[in-house]
Protein backbone atom coordinates (compact mmCIF):
# COMPACT_ATOMS: atom_id res chain seq x y z
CA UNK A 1 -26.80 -31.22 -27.64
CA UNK A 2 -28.27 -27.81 -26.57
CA UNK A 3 -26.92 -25.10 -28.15
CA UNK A 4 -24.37 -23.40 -26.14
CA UNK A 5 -25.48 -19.97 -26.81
CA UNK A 6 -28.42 -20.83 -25.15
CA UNK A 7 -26.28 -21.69 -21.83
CA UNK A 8 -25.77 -18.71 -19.42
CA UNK A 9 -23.52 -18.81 -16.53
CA UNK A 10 -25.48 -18.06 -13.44
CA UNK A 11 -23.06 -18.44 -10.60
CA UNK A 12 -19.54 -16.94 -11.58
CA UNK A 13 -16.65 -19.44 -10.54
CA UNK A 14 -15.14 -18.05 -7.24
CA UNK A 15 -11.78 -18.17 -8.23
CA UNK A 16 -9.28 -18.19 -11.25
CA UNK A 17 -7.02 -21.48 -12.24
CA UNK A 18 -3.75 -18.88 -12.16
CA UNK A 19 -2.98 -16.34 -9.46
CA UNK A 20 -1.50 -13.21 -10.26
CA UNK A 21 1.84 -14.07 -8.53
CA UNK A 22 1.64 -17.07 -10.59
CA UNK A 23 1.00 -15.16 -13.69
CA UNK A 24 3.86 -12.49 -12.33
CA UNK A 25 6.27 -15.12 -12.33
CA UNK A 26 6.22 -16.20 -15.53
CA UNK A 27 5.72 -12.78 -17.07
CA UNK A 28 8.88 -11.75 -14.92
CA UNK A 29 7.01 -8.58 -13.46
CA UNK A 30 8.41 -7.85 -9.96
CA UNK A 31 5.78 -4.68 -9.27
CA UNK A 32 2.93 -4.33 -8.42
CA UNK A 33 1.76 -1.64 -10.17
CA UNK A 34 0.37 -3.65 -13.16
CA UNK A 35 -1.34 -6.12 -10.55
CA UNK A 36 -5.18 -5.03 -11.44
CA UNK A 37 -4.04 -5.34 -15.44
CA UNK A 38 -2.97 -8.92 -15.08
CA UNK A 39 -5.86 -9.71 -13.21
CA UNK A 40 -7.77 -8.81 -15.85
CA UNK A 41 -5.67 -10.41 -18.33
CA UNK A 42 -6.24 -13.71 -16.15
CA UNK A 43 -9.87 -13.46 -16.04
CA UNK A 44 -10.00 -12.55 -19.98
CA UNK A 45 -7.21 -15.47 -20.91
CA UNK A 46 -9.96 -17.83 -18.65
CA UNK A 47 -13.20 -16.90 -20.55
CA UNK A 48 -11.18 -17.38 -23.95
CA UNK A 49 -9.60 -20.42 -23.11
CA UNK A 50 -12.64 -21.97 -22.41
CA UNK A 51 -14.58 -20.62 -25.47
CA UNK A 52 -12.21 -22.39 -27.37
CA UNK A 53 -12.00 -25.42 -25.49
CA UNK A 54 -15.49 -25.44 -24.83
CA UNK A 55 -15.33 -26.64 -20.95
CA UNK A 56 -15.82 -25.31 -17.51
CA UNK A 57 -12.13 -25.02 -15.74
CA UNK A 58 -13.78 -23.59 -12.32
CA UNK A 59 -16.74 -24.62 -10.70
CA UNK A 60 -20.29 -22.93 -11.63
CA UNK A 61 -24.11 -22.85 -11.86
CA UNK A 62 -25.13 -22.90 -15.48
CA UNK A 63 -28.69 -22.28 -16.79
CA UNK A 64 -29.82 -23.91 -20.34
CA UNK A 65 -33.10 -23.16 -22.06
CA UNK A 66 -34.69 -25.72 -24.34
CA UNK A 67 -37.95 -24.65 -26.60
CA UNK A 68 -39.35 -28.43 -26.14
CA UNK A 69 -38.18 -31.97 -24.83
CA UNK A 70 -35.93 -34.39 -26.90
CA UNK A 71 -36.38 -37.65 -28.23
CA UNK A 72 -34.47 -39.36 -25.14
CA UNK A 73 -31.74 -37.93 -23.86
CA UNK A 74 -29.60 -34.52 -24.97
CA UNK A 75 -25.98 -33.24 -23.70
CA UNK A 76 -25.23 -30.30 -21.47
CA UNK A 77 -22.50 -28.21 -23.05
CA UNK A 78 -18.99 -27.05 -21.05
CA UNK A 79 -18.02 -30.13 -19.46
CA UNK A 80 -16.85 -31.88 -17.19
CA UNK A 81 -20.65 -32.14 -15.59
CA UNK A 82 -20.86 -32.27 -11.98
CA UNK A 83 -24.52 -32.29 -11.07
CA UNK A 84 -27.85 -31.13 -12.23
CA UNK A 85 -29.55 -29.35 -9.81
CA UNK A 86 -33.62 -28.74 -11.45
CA UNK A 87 -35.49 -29.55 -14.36
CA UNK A 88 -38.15 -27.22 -14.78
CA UNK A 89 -40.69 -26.66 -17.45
CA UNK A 90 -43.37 -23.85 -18.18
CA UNK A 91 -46.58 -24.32 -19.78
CA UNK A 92 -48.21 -22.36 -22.54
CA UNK A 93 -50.24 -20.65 -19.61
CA UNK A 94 -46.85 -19.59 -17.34
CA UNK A 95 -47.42 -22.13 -14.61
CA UNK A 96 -43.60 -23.64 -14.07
CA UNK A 97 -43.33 -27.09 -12.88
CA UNK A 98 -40.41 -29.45 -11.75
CA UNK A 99 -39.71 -32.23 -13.31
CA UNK A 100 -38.81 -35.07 -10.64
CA UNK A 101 -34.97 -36.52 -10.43
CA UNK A 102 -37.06 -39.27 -10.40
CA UNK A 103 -37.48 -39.32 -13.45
CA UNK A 104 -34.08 -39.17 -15.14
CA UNK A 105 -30.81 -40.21 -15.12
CA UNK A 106 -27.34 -38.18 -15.47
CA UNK A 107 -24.78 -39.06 -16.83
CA UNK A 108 -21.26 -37.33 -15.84
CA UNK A 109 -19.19 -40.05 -16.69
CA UNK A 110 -19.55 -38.97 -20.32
CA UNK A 111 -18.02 -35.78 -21.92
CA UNK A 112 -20.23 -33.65 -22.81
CA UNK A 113 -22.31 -34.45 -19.83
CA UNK A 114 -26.13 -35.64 -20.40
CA UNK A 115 -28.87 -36.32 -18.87
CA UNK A 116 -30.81 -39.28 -20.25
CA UNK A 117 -35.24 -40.23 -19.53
CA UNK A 118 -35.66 -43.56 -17.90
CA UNK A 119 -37.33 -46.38 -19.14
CA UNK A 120 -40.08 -46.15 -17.07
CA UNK A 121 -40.69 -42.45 -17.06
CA UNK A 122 -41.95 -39.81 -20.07
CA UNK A 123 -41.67 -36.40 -20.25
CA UNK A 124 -44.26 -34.23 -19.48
CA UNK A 125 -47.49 -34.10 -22.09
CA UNK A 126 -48.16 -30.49 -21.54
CA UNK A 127 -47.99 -27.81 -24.18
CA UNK A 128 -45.18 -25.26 -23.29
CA UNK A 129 -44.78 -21.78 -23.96
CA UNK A 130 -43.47 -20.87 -27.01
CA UNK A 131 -39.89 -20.42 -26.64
CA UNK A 132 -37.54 -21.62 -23.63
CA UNK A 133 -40.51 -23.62 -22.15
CA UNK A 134 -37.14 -26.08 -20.46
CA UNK A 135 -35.46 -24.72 -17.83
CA UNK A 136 -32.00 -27.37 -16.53
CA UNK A 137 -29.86 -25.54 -14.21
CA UNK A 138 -26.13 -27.51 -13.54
CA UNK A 139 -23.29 -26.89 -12.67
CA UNK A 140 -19.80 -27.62 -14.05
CA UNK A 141 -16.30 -27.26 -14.03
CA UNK A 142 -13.18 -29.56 -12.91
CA UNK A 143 -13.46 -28.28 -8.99
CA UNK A 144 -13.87 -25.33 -7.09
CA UNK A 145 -10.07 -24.77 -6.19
CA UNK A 146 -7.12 -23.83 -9.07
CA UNK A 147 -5.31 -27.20 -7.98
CA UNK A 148 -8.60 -28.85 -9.84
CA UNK A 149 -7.90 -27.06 -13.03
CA UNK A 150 -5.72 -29.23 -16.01
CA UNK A 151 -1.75 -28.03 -16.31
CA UNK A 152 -2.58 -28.07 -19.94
CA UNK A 153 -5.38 -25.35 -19.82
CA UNK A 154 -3.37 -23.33 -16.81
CA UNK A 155 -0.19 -23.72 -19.40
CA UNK A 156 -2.11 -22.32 -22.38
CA UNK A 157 -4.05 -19.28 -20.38
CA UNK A 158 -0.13 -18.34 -19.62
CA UNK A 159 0.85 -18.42 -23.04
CA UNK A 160 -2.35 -16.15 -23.73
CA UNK A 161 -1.62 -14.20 -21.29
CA UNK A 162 1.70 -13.68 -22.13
CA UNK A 163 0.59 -12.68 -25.44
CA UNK A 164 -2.13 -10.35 -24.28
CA UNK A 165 0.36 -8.62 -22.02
CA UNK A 166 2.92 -7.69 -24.71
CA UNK A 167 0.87 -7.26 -27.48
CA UNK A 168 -1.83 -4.70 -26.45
CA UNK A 169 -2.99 -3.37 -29.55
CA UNK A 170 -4.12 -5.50 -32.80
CA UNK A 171 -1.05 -4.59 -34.48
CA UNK A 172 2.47 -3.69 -34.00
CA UNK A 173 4.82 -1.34 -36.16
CA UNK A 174 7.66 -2.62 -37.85
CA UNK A 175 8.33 -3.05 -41.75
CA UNK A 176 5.18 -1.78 -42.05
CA UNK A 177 2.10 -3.02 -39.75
CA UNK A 178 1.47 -6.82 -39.15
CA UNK A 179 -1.18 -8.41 -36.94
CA UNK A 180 -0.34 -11.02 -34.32
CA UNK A 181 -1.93 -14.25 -34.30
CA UNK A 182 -2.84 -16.40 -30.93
CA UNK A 183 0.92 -17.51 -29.54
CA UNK A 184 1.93 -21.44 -31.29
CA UNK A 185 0.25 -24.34 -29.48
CA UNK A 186 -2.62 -22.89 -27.91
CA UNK A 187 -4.79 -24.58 -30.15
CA UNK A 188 -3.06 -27.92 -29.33
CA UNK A 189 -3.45 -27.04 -25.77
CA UNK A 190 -7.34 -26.22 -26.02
CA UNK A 191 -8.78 -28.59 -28.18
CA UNK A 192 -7.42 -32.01 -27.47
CA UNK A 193 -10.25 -32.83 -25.46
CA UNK A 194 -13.07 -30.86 -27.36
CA UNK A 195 -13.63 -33.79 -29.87
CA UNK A 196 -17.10 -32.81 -31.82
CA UNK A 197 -18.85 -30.57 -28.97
């Protein structure tokens, strides 16, 4: 599998699996002053959910860098895949090249994604520059809309949320100073579906 810190996000999603009157509700905040907060707390709780699940909940372009080709196929981290849109390689003298669709099949049945070399096909012979001579750009995500998104991942960026909202510093006075942990059952939330990616 490529390394997933070699996986940028090049197209933001366009929208967030929670709303902030969703989020409002089950906070029981009925202002509106604290309206920009939450929606940061909704974008933040997003980002760490899916760190920890390692998936895409909303829809995005994704670019992954590879310093040479694999054996025969290799797995696109964040799942679920939806398409790959260009395989592109540089050689050693900067001249970038696509690789043809033609060439290779995806697979987005499986989780992580992958993308596999046909039978009949070989990946290119040339010598590529020295470090992220592969260039696949994909995108990924359960759907563009919120409806798309799990309840399980929606249910455990509330209870981060939640968390998030009332705990605002790293640690909170009482008999003496004690740090709070991630809220119970966010873990069981987030990684049911992770398996070994």
């Amino acid at each position: 599998m490529i390394d997933a810190r070699r996986v940028k996000i090049t197209t933001q999603p366009v929208t967030e699996p929670l709303t902030t009157a969703e989020v409002k509700l089950h906070l029981r905040i009925d202002h509106s002053a604290e309206d920009t907060f939450v929606d940061r707390l909704i974008e933040t709780a997003r980002q760490q959910c899916e760190d920890i699940s390692r998936r895409a909940f909303i829809t995005r372009t994704l670019t992954a860098k590879l310093d040479c080709w694999p054996n025969w196929s290799f797995e696109l981290p964040y799942p679920p895949l939806l398409t790959v849109t260009s395989i592109k390689y540089t050689d050693e003298d900067g001249n970038q090249s696509t690789f043809s669709s033609s060439n290779y099949i995806v697979d987005a049945h499986s989780e992580p994604g992958r993308i596999a070399l046909k039978n009949s096909a070989s990946w290119p012979s040339v010598s590529l520059i020295d470090i992220n001579g592969i260039e696949i750009i994909y995108t990924a995500g359960y759907g563009a809309a919120a409806t798309d998104v799990p309840d399980r991942y929606k249910a455990a960026m509330l209870l981060l949320i939640a968390h998030l909202y009332e705990n605002r510093e790293a640690a909170v006075v009482g008999q003496g100073f004690s740090s709070q942990a991630l809220p119970f059952g966010l873990d069981a939330l987030l990684l049911t579906d992770r398996g070994s990616f």
